[in-house]
Protein backbone atom coordinates (compact mmCIF):
# COMPACT_ATOMS: atom_id res chain seq x y z
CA UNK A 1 -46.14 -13.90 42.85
CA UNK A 2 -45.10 -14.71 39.31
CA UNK A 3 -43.08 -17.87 37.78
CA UNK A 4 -39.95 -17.42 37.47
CA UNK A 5 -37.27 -18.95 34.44
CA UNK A 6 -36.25 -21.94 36.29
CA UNK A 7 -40.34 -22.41 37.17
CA UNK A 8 -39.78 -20.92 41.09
CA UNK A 9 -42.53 -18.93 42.21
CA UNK A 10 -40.95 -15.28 42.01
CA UNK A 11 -41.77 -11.77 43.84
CA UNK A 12 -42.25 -9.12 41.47
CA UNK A 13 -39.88 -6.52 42.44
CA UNK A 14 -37.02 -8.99 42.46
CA UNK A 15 -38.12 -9.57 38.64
CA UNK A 16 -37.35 -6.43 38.24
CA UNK A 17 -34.13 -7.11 40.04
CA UNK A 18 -33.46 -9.90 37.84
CA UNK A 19 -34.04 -7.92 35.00
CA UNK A 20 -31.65 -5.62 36.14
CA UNK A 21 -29.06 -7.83 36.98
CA UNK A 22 -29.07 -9.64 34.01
CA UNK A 23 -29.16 -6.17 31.60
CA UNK A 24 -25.69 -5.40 33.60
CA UNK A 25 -23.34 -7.89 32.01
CA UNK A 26 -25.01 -7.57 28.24
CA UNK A 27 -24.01 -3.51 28.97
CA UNK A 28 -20.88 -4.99 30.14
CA UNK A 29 -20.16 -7.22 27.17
CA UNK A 30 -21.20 -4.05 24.76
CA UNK A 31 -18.77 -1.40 26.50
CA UNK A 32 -16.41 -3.97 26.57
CA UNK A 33 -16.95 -4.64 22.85
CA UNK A 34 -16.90 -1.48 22.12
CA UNK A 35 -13.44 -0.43 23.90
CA UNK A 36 -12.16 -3.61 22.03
CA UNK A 37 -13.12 -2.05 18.53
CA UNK A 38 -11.87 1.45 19.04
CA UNK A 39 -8.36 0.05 20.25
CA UNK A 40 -8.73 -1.58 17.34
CA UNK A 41 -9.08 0.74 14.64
CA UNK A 42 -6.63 3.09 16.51
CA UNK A 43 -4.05 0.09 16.14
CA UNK A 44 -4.27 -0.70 13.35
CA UNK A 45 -3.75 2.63 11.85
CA UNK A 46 0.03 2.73 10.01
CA UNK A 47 2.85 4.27 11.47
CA UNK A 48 3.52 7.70 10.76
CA UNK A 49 4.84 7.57 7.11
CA UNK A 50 5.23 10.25 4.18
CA UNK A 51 5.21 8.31 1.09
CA UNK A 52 5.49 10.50 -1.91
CA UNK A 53 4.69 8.56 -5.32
CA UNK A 54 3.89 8.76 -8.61
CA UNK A 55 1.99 6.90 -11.32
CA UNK A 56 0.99 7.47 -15.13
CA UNK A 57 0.54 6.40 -18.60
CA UNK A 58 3.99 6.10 -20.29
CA UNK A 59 2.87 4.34 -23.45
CA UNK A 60 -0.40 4.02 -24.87
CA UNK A 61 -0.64 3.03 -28.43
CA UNK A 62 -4.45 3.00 -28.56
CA UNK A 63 -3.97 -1.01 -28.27
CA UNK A 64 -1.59 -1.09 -25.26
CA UNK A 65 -1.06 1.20 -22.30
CA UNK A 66 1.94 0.90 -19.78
CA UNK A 67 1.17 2.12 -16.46
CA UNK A 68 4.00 3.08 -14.29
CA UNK A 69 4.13 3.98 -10.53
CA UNK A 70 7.46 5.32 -8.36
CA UNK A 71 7.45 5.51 -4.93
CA UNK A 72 9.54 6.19 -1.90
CA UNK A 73 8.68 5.46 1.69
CA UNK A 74 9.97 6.62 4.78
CA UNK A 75 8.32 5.27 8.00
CA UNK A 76 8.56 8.48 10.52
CA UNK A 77 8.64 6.16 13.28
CA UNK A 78 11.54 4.40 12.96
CA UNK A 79 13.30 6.16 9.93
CA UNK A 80 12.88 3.53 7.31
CA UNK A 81 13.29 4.16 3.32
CA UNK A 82 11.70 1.75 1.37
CA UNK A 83 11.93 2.66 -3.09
CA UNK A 84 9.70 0.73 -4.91
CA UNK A 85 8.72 0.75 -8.37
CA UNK A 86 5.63 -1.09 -10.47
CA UNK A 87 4.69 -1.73 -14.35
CA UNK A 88 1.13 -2.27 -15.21
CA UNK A 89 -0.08 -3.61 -18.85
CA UNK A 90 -3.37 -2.86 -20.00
CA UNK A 91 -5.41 -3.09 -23.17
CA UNK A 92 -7.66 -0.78 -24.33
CA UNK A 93 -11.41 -0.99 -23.68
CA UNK A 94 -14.44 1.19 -23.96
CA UNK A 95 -12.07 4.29 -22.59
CA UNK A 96 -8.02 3.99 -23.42
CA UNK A 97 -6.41 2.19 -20.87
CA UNK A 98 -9.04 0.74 -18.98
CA UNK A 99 -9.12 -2.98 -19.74
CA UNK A 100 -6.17 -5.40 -17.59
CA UNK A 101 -5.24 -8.10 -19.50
CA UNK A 102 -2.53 -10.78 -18.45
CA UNK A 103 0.70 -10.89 -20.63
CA UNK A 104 2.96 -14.22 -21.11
CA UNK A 105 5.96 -14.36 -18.76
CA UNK A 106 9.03 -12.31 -19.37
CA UNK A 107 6.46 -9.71 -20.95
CA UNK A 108 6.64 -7.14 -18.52
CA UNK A 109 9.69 -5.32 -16.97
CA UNK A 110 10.30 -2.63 -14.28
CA UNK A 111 13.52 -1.27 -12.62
CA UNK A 112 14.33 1.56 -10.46
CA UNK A 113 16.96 3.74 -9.35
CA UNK A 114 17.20 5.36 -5.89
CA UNK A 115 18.32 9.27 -6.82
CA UNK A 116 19.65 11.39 -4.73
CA UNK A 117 19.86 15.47 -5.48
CA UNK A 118 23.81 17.08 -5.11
CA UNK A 119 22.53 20.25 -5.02
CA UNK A 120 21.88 20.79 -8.95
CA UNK A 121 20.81 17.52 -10.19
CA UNK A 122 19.35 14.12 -9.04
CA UNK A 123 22.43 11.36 -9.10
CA UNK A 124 21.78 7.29 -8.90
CA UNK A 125 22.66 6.17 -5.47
CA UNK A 126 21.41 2.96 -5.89
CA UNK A 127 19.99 0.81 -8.73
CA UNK A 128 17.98 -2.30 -9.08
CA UNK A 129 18.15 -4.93 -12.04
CA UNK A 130 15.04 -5.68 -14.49
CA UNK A 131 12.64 -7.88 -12.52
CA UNK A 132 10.10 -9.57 -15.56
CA UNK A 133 7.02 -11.89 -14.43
CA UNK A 134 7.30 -14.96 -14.38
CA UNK A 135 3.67 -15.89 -14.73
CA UNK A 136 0.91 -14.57 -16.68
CA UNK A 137 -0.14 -11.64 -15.24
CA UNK A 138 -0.32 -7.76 -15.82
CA UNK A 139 1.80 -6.38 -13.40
CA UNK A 140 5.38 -6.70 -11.64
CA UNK A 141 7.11 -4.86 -9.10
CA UNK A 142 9.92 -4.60 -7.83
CA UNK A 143 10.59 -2.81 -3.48
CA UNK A 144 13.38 -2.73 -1.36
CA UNK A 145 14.12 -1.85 2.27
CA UNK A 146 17.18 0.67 2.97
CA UNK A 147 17.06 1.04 6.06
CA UNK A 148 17.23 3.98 8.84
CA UNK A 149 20.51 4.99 7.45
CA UNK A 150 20.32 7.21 3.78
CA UNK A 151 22.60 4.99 1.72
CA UNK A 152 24.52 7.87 0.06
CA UNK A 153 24.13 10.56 3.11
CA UNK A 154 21.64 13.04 4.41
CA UNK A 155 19.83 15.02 1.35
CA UNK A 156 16.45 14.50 -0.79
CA UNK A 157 15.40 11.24 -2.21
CA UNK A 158 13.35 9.70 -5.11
CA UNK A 159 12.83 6.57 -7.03
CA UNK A 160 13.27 7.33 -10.75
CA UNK A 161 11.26 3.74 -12.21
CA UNK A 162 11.25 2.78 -16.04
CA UNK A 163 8.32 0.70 -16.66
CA UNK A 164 8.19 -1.73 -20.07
CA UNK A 165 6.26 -4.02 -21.89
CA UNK A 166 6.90 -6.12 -25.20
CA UNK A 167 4.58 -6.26 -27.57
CA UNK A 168 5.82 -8.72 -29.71
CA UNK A 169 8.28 -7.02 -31.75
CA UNK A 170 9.58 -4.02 -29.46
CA UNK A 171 9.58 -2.81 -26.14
CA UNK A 172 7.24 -0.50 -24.81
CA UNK A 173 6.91 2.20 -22.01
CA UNK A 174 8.86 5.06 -20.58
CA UNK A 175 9.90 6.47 -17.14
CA UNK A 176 8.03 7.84 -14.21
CA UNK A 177 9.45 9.55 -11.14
CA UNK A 178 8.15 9.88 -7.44
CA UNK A 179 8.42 12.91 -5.28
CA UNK A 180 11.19 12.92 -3.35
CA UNK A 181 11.96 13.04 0.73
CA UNK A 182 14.34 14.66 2.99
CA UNK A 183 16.56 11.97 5.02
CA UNK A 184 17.04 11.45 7.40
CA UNK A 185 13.92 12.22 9.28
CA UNK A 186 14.50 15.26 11.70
């Protein structure tokens, strides 16, 4: 006989038993911990979504680089097309363009249009205004949401972006275009 937790006097097979019992709901607790992670991570993984984009260096005067990325997003799952468009100001550093820096407000500038190709060249369907920070900081962006419906009919899509900076006595940047997408989605 052996002592058990709550000081009983014990047999020792039903330790064993015990032992067993007790192992069953830890296992219990892991596989259900386990289950509860992998539905998890396959949750959490984005819907279906092609999202050609592009991003580069359209100025860089040794001193300052403008960064500028395009993008167009179409969720496959419900048809979506989100444009977007960003401007990122950097300084140069040990390598060009490698240092961020934040610029006074008004300083940086981005606008996109939403292009659409006739058949022989890529047309503006729809067009943003400027969008400038408002804070110091070295980015700004600008997005918007068009919806399961392509706003100028069925065809190919990109977001054509023009990314600026001032430097104090000019502006500074260039232009920067995304891939494009077929809409809607078949």
């Amino acid at each position: 006989m052996t002592v058990g937790p709550k000081g009983w006097l014990v047999h020792p097979h039903s330790i064993r038993k015990e032992i067993r019992m007790k192992s069953r709901p830890l296992l219990g607790a892991v596989a259900v911990g386990l289950a509860t992670l992998l539905c998890t991570v396959l949750a959490a993984q984005p819907a279906s979504a092609h999202t050609p984009s592009a991003s580069k260096t359209v100025y860089d005067s040794g001193g300052l680089c403008v960064l500028g990325k395009a993008q167009i997003a179409v969720n496959h799952a419900t048809g979506e097309l989100t444009s977007s468009a960003w401007t990122n100001a950097r300084v140069a550093g040990g390598t060009s363009c490698d240092t961020i820096d934040v610029f006074a407000p008004s300083f940086l500038a981005v606008r996109y249009d939403l292009q659409r190709w006739n058949g022989s060249a890529w047309t503006n369907c729809r067009s943003t205004n400027w969008v400038q920070n408002t804070a110091w900081t070295w980015e700004v962006t600008v997005s918007n949401s068009y919806g399961t419906t392509p706003p100028c009919g069925a065809g190919y899509y990109r977001t054509a972006a023009r990314s600026l900076v001032w430097d104090g006595t000019t502006w500074r940047g260039g232009d920067v275009e995304s891939g494009y997408h077929p809409l809607p989605v078949t």
